[in-house]
Protein backbone atom coordinates (compact mmCIF):
# COMPACT_ATOMS: atom_id res chain seq x y z
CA UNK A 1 25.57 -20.09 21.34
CA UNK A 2 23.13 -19.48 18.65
CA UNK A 3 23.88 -15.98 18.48
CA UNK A 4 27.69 -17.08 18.21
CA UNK A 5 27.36 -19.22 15.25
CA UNK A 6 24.94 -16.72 13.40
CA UNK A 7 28.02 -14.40 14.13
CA UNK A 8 30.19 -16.68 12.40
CA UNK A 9 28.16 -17.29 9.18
CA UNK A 10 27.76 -13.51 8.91
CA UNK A 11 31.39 -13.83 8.75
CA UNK A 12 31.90 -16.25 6.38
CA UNK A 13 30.04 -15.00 3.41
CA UNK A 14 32.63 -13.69 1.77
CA UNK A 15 34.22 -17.29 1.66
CA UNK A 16 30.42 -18.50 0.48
CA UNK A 17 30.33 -16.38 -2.29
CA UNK A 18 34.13 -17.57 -3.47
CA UNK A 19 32.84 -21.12 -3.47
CA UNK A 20 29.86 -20.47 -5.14
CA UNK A 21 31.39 -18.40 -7.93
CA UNK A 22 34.37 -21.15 -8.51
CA UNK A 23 31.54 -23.71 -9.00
CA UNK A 24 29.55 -21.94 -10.81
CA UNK A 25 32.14 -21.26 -13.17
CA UNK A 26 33.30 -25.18 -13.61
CA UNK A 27 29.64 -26.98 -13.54
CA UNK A 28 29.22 -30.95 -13.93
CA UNK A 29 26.00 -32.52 -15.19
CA UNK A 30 24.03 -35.13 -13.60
CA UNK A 31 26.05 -38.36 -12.78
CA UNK A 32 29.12 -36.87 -13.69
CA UNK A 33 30.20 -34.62 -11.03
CA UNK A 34 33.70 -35.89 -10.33
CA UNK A 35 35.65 -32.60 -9.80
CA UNK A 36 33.17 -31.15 -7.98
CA UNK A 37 32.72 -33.94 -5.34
CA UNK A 38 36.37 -34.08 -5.04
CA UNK A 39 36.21 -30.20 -4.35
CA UNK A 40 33.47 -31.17 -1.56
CA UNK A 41 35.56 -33.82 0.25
CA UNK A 42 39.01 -31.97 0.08
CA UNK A 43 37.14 -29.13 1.57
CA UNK A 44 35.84 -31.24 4.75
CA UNK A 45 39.66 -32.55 4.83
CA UNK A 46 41.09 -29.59 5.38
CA UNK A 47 38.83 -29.07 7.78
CA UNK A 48 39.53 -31.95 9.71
CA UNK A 49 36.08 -33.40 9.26
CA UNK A 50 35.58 -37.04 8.42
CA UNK A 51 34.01 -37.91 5.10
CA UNK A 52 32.71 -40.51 2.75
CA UNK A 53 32.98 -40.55 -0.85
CA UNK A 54 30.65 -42.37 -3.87
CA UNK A 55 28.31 -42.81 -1.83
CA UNK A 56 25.51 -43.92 -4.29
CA UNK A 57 27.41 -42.88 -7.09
CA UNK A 58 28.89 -39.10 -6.07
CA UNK A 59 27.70 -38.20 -3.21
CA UNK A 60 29.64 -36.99 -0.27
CA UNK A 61 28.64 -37.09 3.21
CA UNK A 62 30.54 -35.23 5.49
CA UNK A 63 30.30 -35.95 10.07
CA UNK A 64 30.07 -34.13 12.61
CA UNK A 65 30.09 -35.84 16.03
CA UNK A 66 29.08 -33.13 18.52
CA UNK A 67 30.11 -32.89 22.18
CA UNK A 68 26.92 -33.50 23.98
CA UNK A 69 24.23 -36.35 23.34
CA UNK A 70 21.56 -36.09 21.15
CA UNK A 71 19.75 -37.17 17.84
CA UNK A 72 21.74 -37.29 14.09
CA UNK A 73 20.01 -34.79 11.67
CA UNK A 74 20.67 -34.84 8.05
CA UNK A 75 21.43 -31.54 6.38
CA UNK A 76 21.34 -32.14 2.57
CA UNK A 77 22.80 -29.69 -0.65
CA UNK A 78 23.18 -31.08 -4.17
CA UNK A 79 25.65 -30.03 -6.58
CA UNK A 80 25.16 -30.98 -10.02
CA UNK A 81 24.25 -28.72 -13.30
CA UNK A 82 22.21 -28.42 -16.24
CA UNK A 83 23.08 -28.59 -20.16
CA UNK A 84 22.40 -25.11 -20.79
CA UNK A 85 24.49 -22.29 -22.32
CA UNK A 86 25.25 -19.57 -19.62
CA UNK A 87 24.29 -16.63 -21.17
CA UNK A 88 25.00 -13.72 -18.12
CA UNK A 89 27.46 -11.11 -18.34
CA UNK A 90 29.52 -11.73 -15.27
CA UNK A 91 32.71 -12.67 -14.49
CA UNK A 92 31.72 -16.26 -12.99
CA UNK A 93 30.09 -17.27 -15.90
CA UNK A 94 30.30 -20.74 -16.62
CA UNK A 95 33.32 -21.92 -18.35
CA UNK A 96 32.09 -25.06 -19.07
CA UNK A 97 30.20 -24.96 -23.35
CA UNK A 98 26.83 -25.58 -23.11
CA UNK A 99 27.07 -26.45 -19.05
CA UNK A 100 25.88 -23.71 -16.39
CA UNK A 101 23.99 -23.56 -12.96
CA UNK A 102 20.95 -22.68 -14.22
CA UNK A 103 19.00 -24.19 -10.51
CA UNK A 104 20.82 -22.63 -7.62
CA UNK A 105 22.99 -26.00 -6.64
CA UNK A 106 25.87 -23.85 -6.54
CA UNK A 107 24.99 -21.72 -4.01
CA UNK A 108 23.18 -25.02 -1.64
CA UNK A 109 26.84 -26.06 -2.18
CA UNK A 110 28.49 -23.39 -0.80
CA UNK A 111 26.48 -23.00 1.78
CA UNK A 112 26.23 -26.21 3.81
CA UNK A 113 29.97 -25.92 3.27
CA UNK A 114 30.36 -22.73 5.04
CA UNK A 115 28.08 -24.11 7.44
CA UNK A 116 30.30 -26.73 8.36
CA UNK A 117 32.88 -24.89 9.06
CA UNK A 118 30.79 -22.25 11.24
CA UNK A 119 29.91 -25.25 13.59
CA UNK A 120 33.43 -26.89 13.94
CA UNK A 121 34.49 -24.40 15.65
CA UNK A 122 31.50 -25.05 17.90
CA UNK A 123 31.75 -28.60 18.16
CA UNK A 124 32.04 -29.50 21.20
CA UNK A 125 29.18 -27.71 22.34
CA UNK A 126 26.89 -28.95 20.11
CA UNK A 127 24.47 -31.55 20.57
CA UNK A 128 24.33 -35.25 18.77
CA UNK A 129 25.40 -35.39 14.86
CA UNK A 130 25.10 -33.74 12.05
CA UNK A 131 25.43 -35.26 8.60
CA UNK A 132 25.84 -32.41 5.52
CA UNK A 133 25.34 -34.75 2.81
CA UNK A 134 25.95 -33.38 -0.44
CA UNK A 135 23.64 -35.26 -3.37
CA UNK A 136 24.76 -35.80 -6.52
CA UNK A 137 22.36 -36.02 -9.45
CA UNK A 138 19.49 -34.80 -8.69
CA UNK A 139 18.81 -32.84 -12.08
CA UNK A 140 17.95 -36.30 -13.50
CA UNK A 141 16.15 -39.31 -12.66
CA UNK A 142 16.95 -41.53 -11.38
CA UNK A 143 18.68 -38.92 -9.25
CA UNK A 144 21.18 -39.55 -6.86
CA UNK A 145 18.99 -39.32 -3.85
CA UNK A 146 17.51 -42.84 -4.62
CA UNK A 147 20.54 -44.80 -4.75
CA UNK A 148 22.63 -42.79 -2.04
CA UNK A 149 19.59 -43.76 0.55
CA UNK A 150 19.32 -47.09 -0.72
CA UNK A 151 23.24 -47.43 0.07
CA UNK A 152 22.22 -47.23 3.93
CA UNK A 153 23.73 -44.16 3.73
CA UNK A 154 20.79 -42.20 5.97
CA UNK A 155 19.93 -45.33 7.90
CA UNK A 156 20.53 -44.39 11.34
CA UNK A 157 19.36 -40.83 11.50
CA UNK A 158 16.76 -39.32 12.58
CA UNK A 159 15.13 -36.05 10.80
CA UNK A 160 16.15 -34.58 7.50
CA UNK A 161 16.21 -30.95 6.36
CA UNK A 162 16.65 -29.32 2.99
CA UNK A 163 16.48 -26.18 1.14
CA UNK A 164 15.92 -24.77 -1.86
CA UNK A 165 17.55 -20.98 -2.85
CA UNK A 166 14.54 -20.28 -4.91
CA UNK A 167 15.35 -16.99 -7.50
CA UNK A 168 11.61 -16.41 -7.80
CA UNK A 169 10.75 -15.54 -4.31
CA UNK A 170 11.86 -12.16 -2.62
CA UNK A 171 15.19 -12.02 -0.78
CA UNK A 172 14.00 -12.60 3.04
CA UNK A 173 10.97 -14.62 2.45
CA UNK A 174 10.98 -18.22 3.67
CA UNK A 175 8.14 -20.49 2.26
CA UNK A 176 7.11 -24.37 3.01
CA UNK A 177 4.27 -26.45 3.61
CA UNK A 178 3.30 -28.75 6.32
CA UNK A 179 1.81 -31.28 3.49
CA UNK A 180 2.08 -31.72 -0.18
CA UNK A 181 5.13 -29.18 -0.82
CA UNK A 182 6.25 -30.18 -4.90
CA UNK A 183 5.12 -32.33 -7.62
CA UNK A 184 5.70 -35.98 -8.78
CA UNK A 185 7.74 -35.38 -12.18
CA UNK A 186 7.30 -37.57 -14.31
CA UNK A 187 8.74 -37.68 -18.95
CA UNK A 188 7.15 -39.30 -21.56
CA UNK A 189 8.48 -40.00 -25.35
CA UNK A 190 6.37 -40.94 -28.00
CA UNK A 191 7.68 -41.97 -31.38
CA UNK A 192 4.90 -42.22 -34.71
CA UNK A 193 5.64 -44.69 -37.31
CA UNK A 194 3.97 -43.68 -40.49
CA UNK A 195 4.89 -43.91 -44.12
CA UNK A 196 6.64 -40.88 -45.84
CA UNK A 197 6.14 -39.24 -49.49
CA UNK A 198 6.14 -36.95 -51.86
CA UNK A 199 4.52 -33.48 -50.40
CA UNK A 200 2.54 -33.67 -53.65
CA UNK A 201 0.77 -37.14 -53.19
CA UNK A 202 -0.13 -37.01 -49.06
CA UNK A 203 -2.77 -39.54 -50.31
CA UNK A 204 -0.01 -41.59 -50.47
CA UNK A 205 1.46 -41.14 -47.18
CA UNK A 206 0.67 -41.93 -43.53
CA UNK A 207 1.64 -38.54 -42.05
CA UNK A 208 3.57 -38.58 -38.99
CA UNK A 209 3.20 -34.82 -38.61
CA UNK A 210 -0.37 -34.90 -38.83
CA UNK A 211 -0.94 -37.69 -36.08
CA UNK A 212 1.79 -36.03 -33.99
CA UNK A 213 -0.02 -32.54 -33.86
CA UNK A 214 -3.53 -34.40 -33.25
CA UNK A 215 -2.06 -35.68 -30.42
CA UNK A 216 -0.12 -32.95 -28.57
CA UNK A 217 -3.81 -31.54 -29.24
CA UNK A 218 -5.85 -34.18 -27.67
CA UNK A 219 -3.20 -34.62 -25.25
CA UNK A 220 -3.86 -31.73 -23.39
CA UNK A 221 -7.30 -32.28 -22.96
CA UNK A 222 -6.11 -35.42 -20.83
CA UNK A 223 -6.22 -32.92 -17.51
CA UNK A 224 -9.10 -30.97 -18.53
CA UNK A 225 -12.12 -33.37 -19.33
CA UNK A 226 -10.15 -36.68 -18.24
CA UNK A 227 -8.98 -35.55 -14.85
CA UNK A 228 -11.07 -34.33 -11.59
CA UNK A 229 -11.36 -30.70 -11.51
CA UNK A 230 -10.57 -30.85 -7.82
CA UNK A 231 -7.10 -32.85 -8.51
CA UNK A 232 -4.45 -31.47 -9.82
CA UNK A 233 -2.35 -32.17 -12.72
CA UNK A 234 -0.23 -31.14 -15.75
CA UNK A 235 1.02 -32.48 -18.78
CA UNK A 236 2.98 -30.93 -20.70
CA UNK A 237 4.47 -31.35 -24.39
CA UNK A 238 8.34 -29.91 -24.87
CA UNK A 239 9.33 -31.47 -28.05
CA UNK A 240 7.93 -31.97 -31.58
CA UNK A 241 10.38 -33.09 -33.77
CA UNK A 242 9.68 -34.44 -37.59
CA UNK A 243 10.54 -34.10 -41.08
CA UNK A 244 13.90 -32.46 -42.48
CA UNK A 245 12.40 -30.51 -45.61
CA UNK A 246 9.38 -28.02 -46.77
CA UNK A 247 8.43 -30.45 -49.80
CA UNK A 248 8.80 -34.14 -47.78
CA UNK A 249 5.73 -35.26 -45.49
CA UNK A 250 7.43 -36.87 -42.73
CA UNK A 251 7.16 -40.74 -41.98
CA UNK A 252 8.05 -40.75 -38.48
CA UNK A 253 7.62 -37.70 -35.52
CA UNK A 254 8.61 -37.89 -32.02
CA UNK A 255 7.42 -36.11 -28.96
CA UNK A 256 8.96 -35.46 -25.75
CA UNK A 257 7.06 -34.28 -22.67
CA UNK A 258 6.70 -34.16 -18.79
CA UNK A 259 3.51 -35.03 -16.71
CA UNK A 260 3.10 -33.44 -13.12
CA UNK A 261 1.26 -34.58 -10.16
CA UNK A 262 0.22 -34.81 -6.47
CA UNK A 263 -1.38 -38.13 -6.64
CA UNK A 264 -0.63 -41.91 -7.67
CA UNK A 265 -3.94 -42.88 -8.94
CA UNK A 266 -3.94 -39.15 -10.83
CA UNK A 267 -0.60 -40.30 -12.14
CA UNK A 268 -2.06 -43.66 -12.94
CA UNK A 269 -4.93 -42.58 -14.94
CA UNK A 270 -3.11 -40.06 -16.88
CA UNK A 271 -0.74 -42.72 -18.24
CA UNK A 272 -3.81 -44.99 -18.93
CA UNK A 273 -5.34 -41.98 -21.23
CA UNK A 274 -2.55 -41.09 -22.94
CA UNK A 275 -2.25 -44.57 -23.77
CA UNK A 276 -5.63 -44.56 -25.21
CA UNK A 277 -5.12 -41.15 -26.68
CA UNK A 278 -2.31 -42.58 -28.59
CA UNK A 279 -3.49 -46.04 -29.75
CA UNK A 280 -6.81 -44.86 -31.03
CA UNK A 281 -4.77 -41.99 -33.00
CA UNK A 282 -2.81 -44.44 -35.32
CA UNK A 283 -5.08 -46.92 -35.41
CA UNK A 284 -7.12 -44.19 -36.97
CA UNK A 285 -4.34 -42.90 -39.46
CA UNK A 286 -3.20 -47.26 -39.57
CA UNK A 287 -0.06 -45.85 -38.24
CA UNK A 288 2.44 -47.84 -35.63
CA UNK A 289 4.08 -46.13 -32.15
CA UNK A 290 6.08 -46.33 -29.16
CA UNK A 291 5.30 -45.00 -26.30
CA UNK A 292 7.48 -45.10 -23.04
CA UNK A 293 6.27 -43.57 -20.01
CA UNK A 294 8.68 -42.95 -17.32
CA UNK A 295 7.60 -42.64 -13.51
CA UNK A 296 10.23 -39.75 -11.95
CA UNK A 297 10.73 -38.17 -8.30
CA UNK A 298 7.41 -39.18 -6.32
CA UNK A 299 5.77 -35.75 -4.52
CA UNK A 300 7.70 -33.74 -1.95
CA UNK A 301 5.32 -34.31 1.28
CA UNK A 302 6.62 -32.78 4.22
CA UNK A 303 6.35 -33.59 7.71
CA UNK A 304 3.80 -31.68 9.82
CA UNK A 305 5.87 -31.50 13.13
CA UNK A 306 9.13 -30.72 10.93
CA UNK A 307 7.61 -27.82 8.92
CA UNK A 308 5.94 -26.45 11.98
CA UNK A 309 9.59 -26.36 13.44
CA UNK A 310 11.13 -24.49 10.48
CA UNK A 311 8.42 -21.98 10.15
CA UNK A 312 9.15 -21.08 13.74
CA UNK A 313 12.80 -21.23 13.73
CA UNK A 314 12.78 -18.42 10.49
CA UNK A 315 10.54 -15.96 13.05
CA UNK A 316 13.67 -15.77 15.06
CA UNK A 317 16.15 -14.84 11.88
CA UNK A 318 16.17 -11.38 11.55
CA UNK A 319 17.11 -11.24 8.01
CA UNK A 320 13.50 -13.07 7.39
CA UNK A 321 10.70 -10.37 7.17
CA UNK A 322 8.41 -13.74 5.71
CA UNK A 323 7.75 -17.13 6.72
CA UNK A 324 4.87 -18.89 5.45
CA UNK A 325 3.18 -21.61 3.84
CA UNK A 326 3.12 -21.41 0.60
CA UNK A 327 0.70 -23.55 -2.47
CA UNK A 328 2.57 -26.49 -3.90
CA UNK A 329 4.69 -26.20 -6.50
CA UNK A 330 4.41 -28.31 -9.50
CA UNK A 331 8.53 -28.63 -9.65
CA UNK A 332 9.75 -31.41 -8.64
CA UNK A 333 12.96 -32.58 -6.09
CA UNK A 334 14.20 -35.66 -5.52
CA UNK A 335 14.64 -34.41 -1.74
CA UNK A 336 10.98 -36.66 -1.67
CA UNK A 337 12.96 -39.67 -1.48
CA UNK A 338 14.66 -38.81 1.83
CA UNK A 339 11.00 -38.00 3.27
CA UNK A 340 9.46 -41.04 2.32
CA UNK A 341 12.18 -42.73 4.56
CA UNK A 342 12.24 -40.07 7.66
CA UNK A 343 10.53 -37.31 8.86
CA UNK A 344 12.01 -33.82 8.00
CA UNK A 345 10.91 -31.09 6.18
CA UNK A 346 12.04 -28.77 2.89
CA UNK A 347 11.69 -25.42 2.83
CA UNK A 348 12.52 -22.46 0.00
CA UNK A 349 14.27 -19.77 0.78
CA UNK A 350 13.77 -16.78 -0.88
CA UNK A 351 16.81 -15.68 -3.35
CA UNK A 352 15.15 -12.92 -5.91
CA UNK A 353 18.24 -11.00 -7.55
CA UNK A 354 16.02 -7.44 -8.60
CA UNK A 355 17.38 -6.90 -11.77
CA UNK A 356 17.48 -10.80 -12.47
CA UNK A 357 13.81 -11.56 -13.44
CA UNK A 358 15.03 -14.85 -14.99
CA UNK A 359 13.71 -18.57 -13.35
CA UNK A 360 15.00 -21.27 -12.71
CA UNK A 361 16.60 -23.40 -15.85
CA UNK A 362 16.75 -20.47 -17.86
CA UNK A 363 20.16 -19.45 -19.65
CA UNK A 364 20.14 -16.43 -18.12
CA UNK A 365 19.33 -17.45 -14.33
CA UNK A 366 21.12 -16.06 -11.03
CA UNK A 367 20.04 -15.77 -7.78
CA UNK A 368 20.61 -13.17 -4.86
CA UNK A 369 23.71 -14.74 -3.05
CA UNK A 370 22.93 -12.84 0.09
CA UNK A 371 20.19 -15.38 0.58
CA UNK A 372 22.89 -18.61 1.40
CA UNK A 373 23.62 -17.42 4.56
CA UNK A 374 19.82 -17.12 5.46
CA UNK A 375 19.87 -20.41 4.34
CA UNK A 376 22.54 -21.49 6.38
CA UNK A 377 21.33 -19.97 9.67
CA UNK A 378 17.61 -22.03 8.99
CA UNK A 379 18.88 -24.77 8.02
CA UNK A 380 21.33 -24.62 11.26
CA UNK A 381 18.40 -23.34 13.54
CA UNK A 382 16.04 -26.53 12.69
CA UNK A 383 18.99 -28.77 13.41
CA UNK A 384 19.35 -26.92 16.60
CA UNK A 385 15.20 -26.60 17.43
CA UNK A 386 14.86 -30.49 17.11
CA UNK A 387 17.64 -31.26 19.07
CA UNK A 388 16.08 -29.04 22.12
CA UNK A 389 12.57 -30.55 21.18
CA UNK A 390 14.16 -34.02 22.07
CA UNK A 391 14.67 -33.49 25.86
């Protein structure tokens, strides 16, 4: 039967690449992915599978009940987008302003789509359930995985398994980890009240843009002389923003920023320094702030067993010439939330596009769309592994 079913996703790629291409072309940010979930659950109707909808907020989670007993696996995709301008030349370039898949969710779309309807044509050969639930949100904390699990939505199952098309890794390369796989992410903001002047008379002024750029300075020596060489951590300052004019200092300056980690009391102590980083700085310069840390997706730890399972299942996949484990990555995915609650496992799958040197988030980002049905087939072979590892 395996064989069968590989068969028919080898078929079906054509129909993968439509989907992918009409949803990549009509994107929806984070939280508001209406059309798109309604595309999701009239594509399960016509297939005759039974659905939820909202579930959380967007999500949709789709059921397959299979002929023969056995355990309920989750297979999860999300589907929303980034606010980016597409920038490619290619005819399912996003025709959304300023919208685009710039991460791949496109393609994790299509694919556990396709995969469903691969396996209802095997259903009644196939062992316990299957749930292809299809995330909303998770571009943006809070992220949809949060609330969608804490809706009792993934309750009763037993393992879940997820994947990432990742456009940095070689076509036919499948990477995980049997531990730590991706980073807590976490933002900051941090807004300097000074006193603003004349560019002529700074003795007259508090400058904001002087105690913002001592900051972003002593800032980053938070993970190199604050932190334990042997833990790892980043933090990292994407926004400066103050003043309007050459001649003007600037009363106020605000700075935006992300902090990455492996570890809670890491995570803990870095918000504690930056704390004292930024106190001592205006009390220095008698300046006021506000500073709001918030705490994002938690780490991506995988499941030993679960990992061990997918690495194995991708040495029988003869489109994978790679499977290994891989260092963590210092993204973040809010696929942690699901593993904090059940075993499973996430796994990248390698989606390089040659002539497409562009990551992930960038304006300019594809991926190789011959990797979704390598996808698929993993993704389908782990469901299948742990349901013969049961008995």
């Amino acid at each position: 039967m395996l064989d069968e079913i590989f068969k028919s996703i080898e078929k079906l790629y054509p129909e993968m690449v439509e989907i992918r291409r009409h949803l990549h072309q009509y994107p929806e940010l984070s939280f508001q992915e209406t059309e798109t979930a309604k595309y999701i659950a009239d594509y399960y109707k016509e297939l005759g599978i039974p659905y939820r909808t909202n579930v959380g907020g967007n999500g949709v989670i789709a059921t397959l009940k299979g002929g023969k007993p056995g355990k309920t696996v989750v297979l999860r995709a999300d589907f929303d987008a980034l606010p980016i301008q597409d920038e490619k030349d290619v005819e399912y370039k996003s025709k959304v302003p300023g919208v685009m898949h710039a991460c791949g969710h496109d393609g994790h779309t299509a694919t556990l789509l396709t995969l469903a309807k691969a396996l209802k044509q095997f259903q009644n050969e196939l062992p316990g359930t299957i749930e292809f639930v299809h995330q909303h949100a998770e571009e943006y904390t809070p992220g949809g995985a949060k609330p969608l699990i804490e809706s009792g939505a993934i309750d009763h199952v037993d393992v879940v398994f997820g994947t990432h098309l990742w456009a940095t890794t070689p076509l036919g390369k499948l990477q995980t980890t049997k531990d730590i796989m991706m980073a807590g992410a976490d933002r900051f903001e941090i807004t300097i009240q000074g006193k603003g002047g004349h560019g002529a008379y700074p003795h007259e002024t508090k400058d904001a843009i002087v105690i913002g750029g001592q900051l972003i300075s002593e800032l980053q020596q938070i993970v190199s002389r604050r932190i334990d060489p042997l833990a790892t951590a980043v933090v990292s300052v994407g926004m400066f923003h103050a003043g309007d004019t050459f001649n003007v200092i600037a009363d106020s300056a605000k700075i935006k920023g992300t902090v990455r980690h492996f570890d809670v009391n890491v995570q803990e102590r870095i918000m504690s320094e930056m704390e004292k980083i930024i106190k001592g700085a205006c009390i220095g310069y008698d300046a006021t702030y506000d500073f709001h840390y918030h705490k994002g997706y938690p780490p991506v730890v995988n499941h030993e067993k679960e990992a061990t399972l997918v690495l194995e299942v991708a040495e029988n996949i003869r489109e994978i010439h790679t499977s290994e484990e891989m260092n963590p990555s210092m993204a973040g995915e809010d696929f942690a939330y699901y593993l904090i609650e059940k075993p499973g496992a996430f796994f990248f799958t390698g989606a390089q596009v040659h002539d497409n040197p562009y990551p992930h988030h960038h304006p300019k980002f594809d991926f190789n769309e011959k990797a979704m049905p390598i996808a698929a087939k993993t993704l389908f072979g782990a469901y299948f592994k742990y349901q013969e590892n049961q008995y």
